[in-house]
Protein backbone atom coordinates (compact mmCIF):
# COMPACT_ATOMS: atom_id res chain seq x y z
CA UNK A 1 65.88 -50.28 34.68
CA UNK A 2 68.31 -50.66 31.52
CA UNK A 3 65.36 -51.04 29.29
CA UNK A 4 63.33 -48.25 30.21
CA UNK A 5 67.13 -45.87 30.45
CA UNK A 6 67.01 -46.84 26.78
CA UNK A 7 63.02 -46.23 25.93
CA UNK A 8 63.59 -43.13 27.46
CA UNK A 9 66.64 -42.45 25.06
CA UNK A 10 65.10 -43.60 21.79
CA UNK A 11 62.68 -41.33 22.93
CA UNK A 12 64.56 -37.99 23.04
CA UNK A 13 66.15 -38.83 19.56
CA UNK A 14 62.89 -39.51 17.94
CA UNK A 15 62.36 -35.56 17.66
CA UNK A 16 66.30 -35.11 16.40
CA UNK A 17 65.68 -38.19 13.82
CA UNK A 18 61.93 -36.09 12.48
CA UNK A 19 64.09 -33.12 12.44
CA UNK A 20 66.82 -34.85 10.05
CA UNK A 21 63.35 -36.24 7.91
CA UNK A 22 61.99 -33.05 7.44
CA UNK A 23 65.79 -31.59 6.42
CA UNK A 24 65.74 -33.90 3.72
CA UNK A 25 62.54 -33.39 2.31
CA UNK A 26 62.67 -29.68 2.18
CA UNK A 27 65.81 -29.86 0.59
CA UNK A 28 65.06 -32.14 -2.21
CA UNK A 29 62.95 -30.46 -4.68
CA UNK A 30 62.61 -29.61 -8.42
CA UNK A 31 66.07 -27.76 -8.41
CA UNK A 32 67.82 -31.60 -7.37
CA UNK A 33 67.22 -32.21 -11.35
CA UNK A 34 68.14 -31.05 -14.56
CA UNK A 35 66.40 -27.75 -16.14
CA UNK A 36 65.07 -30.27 -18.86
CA UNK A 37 63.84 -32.65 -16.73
CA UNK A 38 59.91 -33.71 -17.24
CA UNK A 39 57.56 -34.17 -14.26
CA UNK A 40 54.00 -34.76 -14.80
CA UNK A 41 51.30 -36.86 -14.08
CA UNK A 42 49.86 -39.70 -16.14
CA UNK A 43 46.49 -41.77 -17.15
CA UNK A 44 44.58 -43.59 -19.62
CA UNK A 45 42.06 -42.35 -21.88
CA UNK A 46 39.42 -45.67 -21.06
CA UNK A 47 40.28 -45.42 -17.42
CA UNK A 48 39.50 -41.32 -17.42
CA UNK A 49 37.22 -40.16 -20.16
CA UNK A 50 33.87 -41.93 -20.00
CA UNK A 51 31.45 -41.16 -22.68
CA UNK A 52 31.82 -44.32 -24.00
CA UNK A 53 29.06 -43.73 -26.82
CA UNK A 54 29.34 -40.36 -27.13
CA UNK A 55 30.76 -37.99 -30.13
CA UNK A 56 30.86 -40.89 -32.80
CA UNK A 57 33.76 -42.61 -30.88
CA UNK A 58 32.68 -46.18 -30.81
CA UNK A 59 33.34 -48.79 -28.46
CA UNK A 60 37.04 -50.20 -27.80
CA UNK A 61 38.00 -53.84 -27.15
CA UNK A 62 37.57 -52.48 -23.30
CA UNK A 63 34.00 -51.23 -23.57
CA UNK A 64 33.03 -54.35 -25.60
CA UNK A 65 35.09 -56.58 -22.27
CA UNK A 66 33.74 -54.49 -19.32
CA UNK A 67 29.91 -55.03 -21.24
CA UNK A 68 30.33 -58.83 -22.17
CA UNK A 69 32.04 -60.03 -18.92
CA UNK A 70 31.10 -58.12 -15.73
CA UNK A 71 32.25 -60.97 -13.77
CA UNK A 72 35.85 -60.32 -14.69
CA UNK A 73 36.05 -57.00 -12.89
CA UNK A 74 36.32 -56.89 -9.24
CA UNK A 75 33.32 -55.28 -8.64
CA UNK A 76 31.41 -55.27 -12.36
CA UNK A 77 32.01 -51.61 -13.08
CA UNK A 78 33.07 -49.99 -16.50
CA UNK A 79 34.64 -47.36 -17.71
CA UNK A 80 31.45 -45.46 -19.55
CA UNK A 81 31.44 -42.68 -17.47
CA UNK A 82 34.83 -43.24 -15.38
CA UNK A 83 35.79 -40.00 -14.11
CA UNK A 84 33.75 -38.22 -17.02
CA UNK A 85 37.14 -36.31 -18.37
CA UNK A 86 34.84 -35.91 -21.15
CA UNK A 87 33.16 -33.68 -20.30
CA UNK A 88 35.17 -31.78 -17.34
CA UNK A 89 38.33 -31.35 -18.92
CA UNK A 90 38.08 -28.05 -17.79
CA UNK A 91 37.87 -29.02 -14.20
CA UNK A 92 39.51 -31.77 -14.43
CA UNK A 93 43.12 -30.27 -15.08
CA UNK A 94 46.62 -54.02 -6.29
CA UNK A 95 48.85 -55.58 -4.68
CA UNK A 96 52.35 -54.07 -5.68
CA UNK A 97 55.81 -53.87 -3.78
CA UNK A 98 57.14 -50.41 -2.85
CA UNK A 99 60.93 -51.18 -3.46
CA UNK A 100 62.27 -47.55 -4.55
CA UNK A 101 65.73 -49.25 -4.59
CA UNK A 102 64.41 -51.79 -7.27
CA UNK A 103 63.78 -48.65 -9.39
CA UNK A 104 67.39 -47.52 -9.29
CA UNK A 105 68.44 -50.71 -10.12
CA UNK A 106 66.40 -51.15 -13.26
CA UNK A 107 67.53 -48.27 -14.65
CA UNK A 108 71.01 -48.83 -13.59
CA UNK A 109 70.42 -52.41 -15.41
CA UNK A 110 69.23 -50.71 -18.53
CA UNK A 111 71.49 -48.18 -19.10
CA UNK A 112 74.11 -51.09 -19.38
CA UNK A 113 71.59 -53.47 -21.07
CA UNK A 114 70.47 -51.05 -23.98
CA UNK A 115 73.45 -48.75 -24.00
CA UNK A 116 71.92 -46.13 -22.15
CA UNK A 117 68.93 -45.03 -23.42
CA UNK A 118 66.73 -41.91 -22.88
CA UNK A 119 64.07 -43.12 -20.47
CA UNK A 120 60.72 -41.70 -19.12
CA UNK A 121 59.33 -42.95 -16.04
CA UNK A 122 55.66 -42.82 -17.51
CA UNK A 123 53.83 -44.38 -14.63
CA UNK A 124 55.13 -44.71 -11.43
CA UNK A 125 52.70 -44.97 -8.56
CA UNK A 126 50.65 -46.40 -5.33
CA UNK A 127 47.15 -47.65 -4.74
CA UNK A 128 45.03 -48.00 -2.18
CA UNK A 129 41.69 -49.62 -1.17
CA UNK A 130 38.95 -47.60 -1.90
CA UNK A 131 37.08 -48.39 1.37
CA UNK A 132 37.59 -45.29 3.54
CA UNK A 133 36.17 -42.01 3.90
CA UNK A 134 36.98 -38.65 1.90
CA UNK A 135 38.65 -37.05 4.72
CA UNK A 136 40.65 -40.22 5.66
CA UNK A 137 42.09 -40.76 1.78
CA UNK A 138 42.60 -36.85 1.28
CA UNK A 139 45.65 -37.52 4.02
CA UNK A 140 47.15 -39.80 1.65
CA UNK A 141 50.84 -39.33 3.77
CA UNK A 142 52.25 -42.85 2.15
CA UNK A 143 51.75 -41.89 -1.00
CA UNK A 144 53.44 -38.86 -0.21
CA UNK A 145 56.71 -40.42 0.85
CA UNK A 146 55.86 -43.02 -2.25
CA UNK A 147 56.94 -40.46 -4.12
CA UNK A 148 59.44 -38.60 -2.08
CA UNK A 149 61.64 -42.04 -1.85
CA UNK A 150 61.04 -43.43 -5.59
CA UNK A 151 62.10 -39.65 -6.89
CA UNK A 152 65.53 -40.04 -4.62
CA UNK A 153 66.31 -43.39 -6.45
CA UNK A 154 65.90 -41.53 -9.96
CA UNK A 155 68.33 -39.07 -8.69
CA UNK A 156 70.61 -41.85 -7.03
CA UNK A 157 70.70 -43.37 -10.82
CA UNK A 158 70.96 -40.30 -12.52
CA UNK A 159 74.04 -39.81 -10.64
CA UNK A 160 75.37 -42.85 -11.97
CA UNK A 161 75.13 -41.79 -15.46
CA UNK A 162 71.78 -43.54 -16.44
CA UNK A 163 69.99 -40.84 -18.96
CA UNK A 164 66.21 -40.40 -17.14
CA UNK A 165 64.07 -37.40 -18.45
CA UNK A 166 61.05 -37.49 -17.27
CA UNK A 167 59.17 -38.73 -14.48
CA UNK A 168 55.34 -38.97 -13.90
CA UNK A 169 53.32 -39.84 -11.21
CA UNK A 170 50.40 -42.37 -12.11
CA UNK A 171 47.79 -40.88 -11.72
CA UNK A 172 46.32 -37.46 -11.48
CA UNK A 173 42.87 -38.52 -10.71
CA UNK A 174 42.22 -41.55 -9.36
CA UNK A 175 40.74 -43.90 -12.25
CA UNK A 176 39.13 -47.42 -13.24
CA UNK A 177 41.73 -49.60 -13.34
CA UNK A 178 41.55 -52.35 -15.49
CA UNK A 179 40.89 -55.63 -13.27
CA UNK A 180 40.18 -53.88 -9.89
CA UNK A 181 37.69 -51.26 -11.25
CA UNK A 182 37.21 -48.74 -8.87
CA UNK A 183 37.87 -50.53 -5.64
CA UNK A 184 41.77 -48.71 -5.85
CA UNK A 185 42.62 -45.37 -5.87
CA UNK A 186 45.88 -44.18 -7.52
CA UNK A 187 45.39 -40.30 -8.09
CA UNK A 188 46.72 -37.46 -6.14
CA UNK A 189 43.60 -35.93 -7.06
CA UNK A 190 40.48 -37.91 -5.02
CA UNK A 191 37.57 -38.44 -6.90
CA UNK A 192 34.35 -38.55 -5.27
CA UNK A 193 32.35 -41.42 -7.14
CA UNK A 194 29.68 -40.47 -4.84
CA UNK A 195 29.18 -37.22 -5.09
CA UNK A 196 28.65 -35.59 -8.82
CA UNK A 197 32.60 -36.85 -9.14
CA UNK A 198 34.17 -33.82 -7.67
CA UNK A 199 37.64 -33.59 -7.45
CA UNK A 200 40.06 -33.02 -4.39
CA UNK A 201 43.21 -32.43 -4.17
CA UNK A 202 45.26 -34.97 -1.77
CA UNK A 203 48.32 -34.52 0.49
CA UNK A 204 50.26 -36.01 -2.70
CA UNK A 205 49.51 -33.38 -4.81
CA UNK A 206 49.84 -30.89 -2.52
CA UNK A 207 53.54 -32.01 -1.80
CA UNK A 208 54.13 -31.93 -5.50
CA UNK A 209 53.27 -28.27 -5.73
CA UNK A 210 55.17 -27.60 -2.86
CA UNK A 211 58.52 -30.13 -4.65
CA UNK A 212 58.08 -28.56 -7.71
CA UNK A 213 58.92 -25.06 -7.27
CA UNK A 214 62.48 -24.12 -7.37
């Protein structure tokens, strides 16, 4: 009888604790940093332009790998056409810890290390398997709070004097990446390798529209 007295009351807070959640997400935004502070959202060119032989560019020491040994990606793709950035631009605009506390501390340990130098966050992200369906990866909800939590340890350090300006998310479209080819997905954009690689927004970016108006 005791346990199910306290199911019953971990039940009835569960709605009060979402309701804190929710406070705290709606009222951490862009306005919680400076006027001068940077967001944005990052890539590679190799991992997002494609046309590998195209406009006189020439191959790079990652066209030349990808071609020579296959074997050494995870699933023998390249980066010639990649997300084709290319030629979109105009439509276009593995296994890692998520420890957002090990972020605060790093720049904590830097601004006493190197006498507290300006820093930008240039990538900062989450990947997952690409092995599920559009809809299913659209809802990308942990890459959502990803973000939320890792952007509340910049603020925690900035608050302890360490000088961050910028911060961007890696990456805007999901791209070849490096070892693991296309098998993860990092963007908050989803690109459909499938399907003529159209683009579609996730939850992720939508959240960052929403964060980053005032």
């Amino acid at each position: 009888m005791a346990m199910q007295v306290t199911f019953l009351v971990a039940l009835l807070l569960l709605p009060i604790h979402l309701l804190n959640a929710r406070t705290v997400i709606t009222s951490f935004n862009r306005s919680s940093f400076p006027d001068d502070f940077v967001f944005g959202a990052s890539s590679a060119a190799y991992q997002y332009e494609g046309a590998a032989f195209e406009g006189g560019k020439g191959p790079s020491i990652w066209d030349t790998f990808t071609h020579k040994y296959p074997g050494k990606i995870l699933n023998g793709s390249n980066g010639d056409v990649a997300e084709d950035f290319y030629h979109r631009y105009k439509t276009g605009v593995s296994a890692f810890y998520v420890y957002p506390k090990g972020l605060r501390d790093l720049l904590e340990y830097t601004k006493k290390k190197y006498n507290n130098p300006t820093i930008y966050i240039t990538e900062n992200g989450i990947g997952d398997a690409n092995n599920s369906t559009r809809i299913k990866s659209i809802k990308d909800f942990q890459r959502v709070d990803f973000y939320h939590r890792h952007l509340l340890a910049v603020q925690e350090a900035m608050k302890l004097g360490v000088n961050v300006k910028g911060f961007f998310a890696w990456s805007f479209l999901d791209t070849f990446e490096w070892g693991s080819g296309y098998t993860l997905r990092f963007g908050i954009c989803y690109v459909d390798y499938k399907d003529g690689l159209k683009r579609y927004p996730k939850s992720s970016a939508l959240w960052f529209k929403k964060f980053l108006r005032k």
